[in-house]
Protein backbone atom coordinates (compact mmCIF):
# COMPACT_ATOMS: atom_id res chain seq x y z
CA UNK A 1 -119.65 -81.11 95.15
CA UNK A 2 -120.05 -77.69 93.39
CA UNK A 3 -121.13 -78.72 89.94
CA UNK A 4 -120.35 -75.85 87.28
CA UNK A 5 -122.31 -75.14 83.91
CA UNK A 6 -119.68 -74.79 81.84
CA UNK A 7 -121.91 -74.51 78.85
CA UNK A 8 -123.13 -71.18 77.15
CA UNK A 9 -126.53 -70.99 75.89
CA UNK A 10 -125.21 -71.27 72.23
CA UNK A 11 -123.95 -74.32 73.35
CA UNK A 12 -127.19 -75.30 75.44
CA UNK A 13 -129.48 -73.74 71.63
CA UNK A 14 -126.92 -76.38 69.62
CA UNK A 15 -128.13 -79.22 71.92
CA UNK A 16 -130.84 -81.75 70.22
CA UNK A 17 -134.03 -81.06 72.02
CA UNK A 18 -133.56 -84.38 73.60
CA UNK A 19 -130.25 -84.32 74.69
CA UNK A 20 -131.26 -80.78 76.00
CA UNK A 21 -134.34 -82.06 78.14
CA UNK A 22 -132.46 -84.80 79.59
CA UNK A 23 -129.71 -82.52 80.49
CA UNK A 24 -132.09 -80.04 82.33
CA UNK A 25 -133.70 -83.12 83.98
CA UNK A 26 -130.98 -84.40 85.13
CA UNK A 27 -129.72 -81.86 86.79
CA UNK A 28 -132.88 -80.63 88.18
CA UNK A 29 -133.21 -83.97 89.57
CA UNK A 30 -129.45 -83.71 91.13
CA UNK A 31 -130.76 -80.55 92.84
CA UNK A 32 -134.02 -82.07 94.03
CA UNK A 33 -132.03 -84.95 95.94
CA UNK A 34 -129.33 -82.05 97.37
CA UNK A 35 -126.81 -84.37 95.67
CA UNK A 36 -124.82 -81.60 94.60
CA UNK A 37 -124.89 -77.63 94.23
CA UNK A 38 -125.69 -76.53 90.56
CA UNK A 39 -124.11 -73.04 89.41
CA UNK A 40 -125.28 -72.44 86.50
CA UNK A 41 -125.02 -68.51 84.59
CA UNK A 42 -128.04 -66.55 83.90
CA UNK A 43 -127.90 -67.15 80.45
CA UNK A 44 -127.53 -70.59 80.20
CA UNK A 45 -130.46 -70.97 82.54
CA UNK A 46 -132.59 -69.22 80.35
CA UNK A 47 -131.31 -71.73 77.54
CA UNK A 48 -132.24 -74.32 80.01
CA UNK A 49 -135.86 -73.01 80.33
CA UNK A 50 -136.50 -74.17 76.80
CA UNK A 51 -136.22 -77.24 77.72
CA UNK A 52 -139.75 -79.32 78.20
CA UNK A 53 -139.60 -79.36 82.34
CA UNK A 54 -142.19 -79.80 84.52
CA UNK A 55 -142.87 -76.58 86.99
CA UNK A 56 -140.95 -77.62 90.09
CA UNK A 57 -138.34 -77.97 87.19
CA UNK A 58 -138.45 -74.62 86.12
CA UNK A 59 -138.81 -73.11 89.41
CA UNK A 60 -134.96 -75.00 90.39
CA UNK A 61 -133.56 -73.68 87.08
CA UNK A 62 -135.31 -70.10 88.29
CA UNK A 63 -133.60 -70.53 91.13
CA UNK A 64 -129.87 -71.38 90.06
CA UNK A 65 -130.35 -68.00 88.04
CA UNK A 66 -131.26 -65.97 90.98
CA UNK A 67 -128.53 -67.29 93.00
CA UNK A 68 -125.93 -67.35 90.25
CA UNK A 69 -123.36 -64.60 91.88
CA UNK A 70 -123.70 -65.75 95.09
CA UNK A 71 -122.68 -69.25 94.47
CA UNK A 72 -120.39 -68.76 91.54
CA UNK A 73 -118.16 -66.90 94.01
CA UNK A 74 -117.53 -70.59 95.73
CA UNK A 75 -116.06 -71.95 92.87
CA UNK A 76 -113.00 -70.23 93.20
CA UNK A 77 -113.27 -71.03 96.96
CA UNK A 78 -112.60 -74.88 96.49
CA UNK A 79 -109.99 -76.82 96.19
CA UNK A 80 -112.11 -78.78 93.59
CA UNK A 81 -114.95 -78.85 91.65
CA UNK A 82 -116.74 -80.32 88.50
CA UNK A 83 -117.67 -78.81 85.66
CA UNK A 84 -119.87 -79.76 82.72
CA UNK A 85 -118.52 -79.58 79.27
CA UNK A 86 -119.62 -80.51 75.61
CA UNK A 87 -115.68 -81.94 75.76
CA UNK A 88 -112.93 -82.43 77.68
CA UNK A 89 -110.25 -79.73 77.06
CA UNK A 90 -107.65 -78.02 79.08
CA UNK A 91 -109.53 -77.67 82.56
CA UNK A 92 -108.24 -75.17 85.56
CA UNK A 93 -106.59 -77.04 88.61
CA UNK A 94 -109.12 -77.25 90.96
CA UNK A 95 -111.39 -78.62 87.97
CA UNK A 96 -112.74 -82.23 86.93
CA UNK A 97 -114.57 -81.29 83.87
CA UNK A 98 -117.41 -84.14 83.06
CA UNK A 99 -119.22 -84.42 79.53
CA UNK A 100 -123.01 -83.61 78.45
CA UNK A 101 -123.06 -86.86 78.03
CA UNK A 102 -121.58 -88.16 81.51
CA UNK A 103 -124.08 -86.01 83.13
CA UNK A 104 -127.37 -87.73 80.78
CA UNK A 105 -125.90 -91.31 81.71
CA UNK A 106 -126.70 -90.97 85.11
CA UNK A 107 -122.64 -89.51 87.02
CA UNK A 108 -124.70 -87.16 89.24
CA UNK A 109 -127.43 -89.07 90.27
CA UNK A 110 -125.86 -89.73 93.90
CA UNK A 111 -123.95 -88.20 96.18
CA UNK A 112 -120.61 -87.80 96.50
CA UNK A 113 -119.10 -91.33 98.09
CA UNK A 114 -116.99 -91.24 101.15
CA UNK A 115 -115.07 -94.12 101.61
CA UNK A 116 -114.00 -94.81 105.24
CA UNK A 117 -111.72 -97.26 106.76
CA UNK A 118 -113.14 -99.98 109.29
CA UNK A 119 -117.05 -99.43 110.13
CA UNK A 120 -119.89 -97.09 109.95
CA UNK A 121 -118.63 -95.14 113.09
CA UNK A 122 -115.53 -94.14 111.19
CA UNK A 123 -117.95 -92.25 108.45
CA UNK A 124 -120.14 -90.69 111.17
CA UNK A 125 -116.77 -89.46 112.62
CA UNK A 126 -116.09 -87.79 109.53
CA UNK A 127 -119.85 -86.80 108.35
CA UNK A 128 -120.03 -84.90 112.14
CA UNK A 129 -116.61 -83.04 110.79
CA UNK A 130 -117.80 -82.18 108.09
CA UNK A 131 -121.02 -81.09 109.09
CA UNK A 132 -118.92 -78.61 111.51
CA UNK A 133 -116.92 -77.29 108.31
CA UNK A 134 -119.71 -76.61 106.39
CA UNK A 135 -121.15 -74.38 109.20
CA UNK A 136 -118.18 -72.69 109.37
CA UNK A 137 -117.73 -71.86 105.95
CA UNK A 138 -121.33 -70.59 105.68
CA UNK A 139 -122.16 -73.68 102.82
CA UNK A 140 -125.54 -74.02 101.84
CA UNK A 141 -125.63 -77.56 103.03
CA UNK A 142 -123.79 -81.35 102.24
CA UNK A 143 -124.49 -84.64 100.90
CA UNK A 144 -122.40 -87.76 101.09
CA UNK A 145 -122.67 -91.55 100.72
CA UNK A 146 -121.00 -93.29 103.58
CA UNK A 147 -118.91 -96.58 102.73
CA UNK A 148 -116.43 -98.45 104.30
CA UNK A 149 -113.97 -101.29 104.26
CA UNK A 150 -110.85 -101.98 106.25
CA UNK A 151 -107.64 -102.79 105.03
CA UNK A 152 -107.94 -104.49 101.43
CA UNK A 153 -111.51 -104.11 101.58
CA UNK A 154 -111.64 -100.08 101.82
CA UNK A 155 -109.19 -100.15 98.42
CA UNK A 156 -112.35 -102.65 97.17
CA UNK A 157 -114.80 -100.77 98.03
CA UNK A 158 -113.01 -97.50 96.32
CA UNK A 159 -112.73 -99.75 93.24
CA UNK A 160 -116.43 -100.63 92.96
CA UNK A 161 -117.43 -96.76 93.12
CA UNK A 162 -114.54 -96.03 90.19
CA UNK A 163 -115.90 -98.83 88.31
CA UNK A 164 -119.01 -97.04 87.88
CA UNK A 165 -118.04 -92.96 87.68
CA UNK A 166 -119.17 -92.24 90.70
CA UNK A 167 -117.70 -89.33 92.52
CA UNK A 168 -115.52 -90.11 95.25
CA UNK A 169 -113.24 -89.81 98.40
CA UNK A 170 -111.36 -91.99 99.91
CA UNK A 171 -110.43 -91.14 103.41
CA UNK A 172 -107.50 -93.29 104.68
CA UNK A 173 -105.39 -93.50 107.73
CA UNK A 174 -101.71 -92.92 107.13
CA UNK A 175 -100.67 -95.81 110.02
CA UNK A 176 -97.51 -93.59 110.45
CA UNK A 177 -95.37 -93.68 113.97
CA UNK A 178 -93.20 -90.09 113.07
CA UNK A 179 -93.87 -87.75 110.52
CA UNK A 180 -91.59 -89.88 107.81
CA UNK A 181 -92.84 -93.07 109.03
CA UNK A 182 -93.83 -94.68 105.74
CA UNK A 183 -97.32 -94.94 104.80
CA UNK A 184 -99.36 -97.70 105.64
CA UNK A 185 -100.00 -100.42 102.61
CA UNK A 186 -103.83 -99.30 102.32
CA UNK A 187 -103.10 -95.57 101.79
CA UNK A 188 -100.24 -96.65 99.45
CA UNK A 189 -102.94 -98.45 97.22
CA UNK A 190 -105.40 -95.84 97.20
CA UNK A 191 -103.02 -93.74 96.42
CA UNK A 192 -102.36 -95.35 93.17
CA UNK A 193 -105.41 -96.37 92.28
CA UNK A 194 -107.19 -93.05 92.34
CA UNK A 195 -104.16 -90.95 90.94
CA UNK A 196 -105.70 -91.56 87.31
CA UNK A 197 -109.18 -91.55 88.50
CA UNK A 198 -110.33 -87.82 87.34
CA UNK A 199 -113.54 -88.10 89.48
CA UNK A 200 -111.73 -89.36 92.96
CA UNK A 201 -109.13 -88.42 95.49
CA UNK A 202 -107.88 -90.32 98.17
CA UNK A 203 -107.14 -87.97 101.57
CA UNK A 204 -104.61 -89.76 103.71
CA UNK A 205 -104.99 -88.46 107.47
CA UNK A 206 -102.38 -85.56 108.61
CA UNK A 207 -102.02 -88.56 111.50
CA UNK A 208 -101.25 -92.20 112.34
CA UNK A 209 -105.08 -93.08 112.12
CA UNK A 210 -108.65 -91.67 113.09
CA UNK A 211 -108.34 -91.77 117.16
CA UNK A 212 -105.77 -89.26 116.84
CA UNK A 213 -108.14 -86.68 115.58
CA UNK A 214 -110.29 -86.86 118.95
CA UNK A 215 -108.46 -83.97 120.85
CA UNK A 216 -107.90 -84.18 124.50
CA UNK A 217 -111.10 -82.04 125.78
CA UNK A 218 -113.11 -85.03 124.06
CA UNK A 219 -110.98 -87.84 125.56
CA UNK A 220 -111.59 -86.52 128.51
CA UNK A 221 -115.47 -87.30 128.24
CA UNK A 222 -115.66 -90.54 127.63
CA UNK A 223 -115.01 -94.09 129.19
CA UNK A 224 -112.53 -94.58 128.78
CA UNK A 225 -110.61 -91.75 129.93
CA UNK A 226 -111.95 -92.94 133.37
CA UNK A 227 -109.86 -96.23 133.52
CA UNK A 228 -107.26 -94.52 131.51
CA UNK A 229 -103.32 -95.46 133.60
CA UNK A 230 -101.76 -91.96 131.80
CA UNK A 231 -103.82 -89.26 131.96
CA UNK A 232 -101.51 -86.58 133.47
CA UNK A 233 -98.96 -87.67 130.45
CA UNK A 234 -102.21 -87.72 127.68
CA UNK A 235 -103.07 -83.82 129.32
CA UNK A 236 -99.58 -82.64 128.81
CA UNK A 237 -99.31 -84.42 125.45
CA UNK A 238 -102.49 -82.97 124.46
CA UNK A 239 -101.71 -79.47 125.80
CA UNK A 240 -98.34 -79.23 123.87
CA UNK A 241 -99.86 -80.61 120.76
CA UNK A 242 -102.37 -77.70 120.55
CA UNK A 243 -99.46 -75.10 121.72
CA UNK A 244 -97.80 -76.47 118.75
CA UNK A 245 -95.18 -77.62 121.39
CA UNK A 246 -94.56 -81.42 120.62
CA UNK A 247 -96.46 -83.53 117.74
CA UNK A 248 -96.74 -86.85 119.60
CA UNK A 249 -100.39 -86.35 120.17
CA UNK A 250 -100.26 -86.79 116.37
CA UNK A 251 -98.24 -90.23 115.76
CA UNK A 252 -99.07 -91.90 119.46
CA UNK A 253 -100.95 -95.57 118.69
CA UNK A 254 -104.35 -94.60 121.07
CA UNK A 255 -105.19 -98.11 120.74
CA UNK A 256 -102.25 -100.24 121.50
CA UNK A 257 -99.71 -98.04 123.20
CA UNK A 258 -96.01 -97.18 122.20
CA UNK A 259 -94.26 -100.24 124.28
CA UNK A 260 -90.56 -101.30 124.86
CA UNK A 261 -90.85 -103.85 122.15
CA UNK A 262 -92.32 -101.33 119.45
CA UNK A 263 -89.86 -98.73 119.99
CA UNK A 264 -86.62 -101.43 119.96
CA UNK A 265 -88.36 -103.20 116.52
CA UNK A 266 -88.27 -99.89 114.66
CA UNK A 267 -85.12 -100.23 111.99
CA UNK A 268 -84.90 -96.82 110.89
CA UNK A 269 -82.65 -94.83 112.71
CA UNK A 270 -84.26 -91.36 112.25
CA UNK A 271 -87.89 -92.73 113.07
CA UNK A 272 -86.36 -94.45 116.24
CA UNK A 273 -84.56 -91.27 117.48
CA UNK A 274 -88.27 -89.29 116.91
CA UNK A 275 -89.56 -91.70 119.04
CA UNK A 276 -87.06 -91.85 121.60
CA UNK A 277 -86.43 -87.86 121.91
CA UNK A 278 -90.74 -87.71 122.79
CA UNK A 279 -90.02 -90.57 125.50
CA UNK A 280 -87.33 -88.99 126.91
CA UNK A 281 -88.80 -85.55 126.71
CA UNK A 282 -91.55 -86.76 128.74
CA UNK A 283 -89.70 -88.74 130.88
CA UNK A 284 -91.06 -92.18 130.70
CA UNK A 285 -90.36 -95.35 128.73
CA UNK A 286 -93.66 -96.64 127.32
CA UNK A 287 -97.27 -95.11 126.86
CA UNK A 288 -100.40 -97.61 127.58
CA UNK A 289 -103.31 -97.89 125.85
CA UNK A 290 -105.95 -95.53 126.19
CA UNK A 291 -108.82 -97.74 124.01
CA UNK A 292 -109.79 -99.99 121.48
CA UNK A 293 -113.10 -98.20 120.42
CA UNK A 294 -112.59 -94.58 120.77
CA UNK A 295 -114.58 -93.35 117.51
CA UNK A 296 -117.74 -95.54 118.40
CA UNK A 297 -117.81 -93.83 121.81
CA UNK A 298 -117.35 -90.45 120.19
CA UNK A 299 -120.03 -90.88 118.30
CA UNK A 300 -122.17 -92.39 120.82
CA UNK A 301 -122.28 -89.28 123.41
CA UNK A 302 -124.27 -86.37 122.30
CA UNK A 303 -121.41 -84.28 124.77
CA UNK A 304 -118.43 -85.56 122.85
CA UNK A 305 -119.63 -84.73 119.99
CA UNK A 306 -120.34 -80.94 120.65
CA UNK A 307 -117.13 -80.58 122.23
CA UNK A 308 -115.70 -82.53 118.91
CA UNK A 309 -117.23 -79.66 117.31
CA UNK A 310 -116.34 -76.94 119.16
CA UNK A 311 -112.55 -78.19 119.40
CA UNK A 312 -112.05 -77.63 115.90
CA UNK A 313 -110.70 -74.21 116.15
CA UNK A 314 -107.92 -75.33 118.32
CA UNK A 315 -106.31 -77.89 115.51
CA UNK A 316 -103.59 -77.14 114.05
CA UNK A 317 -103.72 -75.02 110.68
CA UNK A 318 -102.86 -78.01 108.07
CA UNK A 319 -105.54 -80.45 110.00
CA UNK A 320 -108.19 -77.77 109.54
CA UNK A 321 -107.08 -77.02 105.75
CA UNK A 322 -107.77 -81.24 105.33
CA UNK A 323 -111.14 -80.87 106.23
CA UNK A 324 -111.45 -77.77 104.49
CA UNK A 325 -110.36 -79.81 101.46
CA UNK A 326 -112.38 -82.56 102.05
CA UNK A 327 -115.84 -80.61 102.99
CA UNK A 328 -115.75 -79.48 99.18
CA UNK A 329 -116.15 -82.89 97.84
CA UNK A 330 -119.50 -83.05 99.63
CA UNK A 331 -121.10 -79.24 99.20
CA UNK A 332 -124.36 -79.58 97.99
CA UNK A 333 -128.05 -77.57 97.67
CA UNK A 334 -130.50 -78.19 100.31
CA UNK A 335 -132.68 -81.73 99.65
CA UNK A 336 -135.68 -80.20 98.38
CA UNK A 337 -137.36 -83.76 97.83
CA UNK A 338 -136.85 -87.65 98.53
CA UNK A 339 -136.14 -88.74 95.07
């Protein structure tokens, strides 16, 4: 995450000299590890430089000087960001402000945590998404640590990292059938649970879960496209979803299938009718399953993948604006060192 120095070099001169080396350490050190992206003004890095650092020290604090207008221009880029502070006071929107003496206690010493439903695929999925955003957006680089759960266990997991002021984001599906399908009990509880936790957000998928991000020019590469019973309805789903045409592509269960018994078990009238219109607009009366593993072959095939990356450009606008918001949790400096 961008990680503003919000201090001015009075306030940096009023610092003990021990509270001021650690805070210079510490951030150096943040920097070393490409945990985060320090922006830091000119003269509060020459504050810094009083500070008793060691030269590759001084040369990272020379070098958030030199490259202070370039990357304080991202801050008002991001949909969020951190900023250091003697004390908490009235902080912009987009802005988690964190204390001097947050900062000495250790909150940046990691990377940002992403918290993922299911397995380690699901964070790859996501880290190979990102990666793609941050290219796009010309970002000097990102850093994330990749956790997961599954069901009770990812709201767990996103307690144990809020337990200990960690930084992080929660990625969740939304398990939704229609656009006002309620969501799904684990994005309901991460919802809550991070809504007073200043240093976390949870990001509930624009979709009924993960598989529905792979678009159909990736599908079409793997596996299980091959033994696949619908692919001239997944093609025309798929090509009306990008045209912006029909949002089925969006809601369909890729895993088990819309069947007879799903659609007659849904109570609510309006989600039923949703369902019903995209049957009957395609003519049919059930969808199979097109896989249980999707992601995991995704990430498996060096071709899906690039196409996974290139595809991108064709989602629609409020997909790409999630991952735009979710890349700046994870910006970061270069690693300049295994710490």
């Amino acid at each position: 995450m961008i990680i503003l120095l919000k201090l001015s070099p009075a306030d940096v001169g009023a610092l003990t000299p021990e509270i001021r080396n650690r805070l210079a350490m510490e951030l150096a050190l943040c920097e070393m590890a490409g945990n985060h992206l320090i922006v830091a003004r000119r003269g509060t890095c020459d504050a810094l430089l009083q500070a008793d650092l060691n030269g590759i020290q001084q040369a990272i604090v020379h070098g958030w000087r030199n490259a202070y207008t370039q990357h304080a221009a991202l801050v008002n880029t991001v949909s969020r960001y951190v900023s250091i502070v003697i004390a908490n006071g009235s902080a912009m929107p987009a802005e988690v402000e964190v204390t001097v003496t947050k900062v000495i206690d250790g909150i940046l010493r990691m990377p940002t945590v992403l918290v993922s439903e299911n397995d380690a695929r699901d964070g790859r999925f996501f880290e190979i998404l990102i990666q793609a955003i941050r290219r796009k957006r010309s970002h000097p680089s990102t850093s994330m640590y990749l956790d997961n759960g599954g069901g009770a266990a990812t709201v767990q997991r996103a307690r144990y990292w809020t337990s200990r002021d960690a930084l992080v984001a929660a990625v969740v599906d939304s398990d939704r059938k229609s656009p006002n399908w309620p969501l799904g009990i684990t994005a309901r509880r991460l919802l809550k649970d991070l809504a007073t936790y200043e240093y976390g957000r949870t990001f509930v998928l624009p979709a009924h879960e993960i598989e529905n991000l792979v678009p159909l020019s990736v599908l079409q590469l793997l596996d299980e496209w091959q033994s696949c019973g619908a692919q001239g309805l997944l093609i025309r789903m798929g090509d009306e979803f990008v045209a912006g045409q029909c949002d089925l592509w969006a809601f369909f269960d890729f895993k088990s299938g819309l069947s007879e018994v799903l659609i007659t078990s849904i109570s609510d009238r309006g989600d039923y009718n949703w369902v019903n219109d995209r049957l009957q607009k395609y003519g049919i009366d059930e969808i199979p399953s097109v896989g249980n593993d999707l992601i995991s072959s995704v990430v498996h095939s060096n071709n899906a993948i690039a196409e996974l990356v290139r595809s991108i450009v064709y989602w629609p606008q409020h997909w790409r604006d999630f991952l735009y918001e979710l890349e700046d949790w994870f910006i970061s400096a270069p690693r300049k060192i295994a710490i």
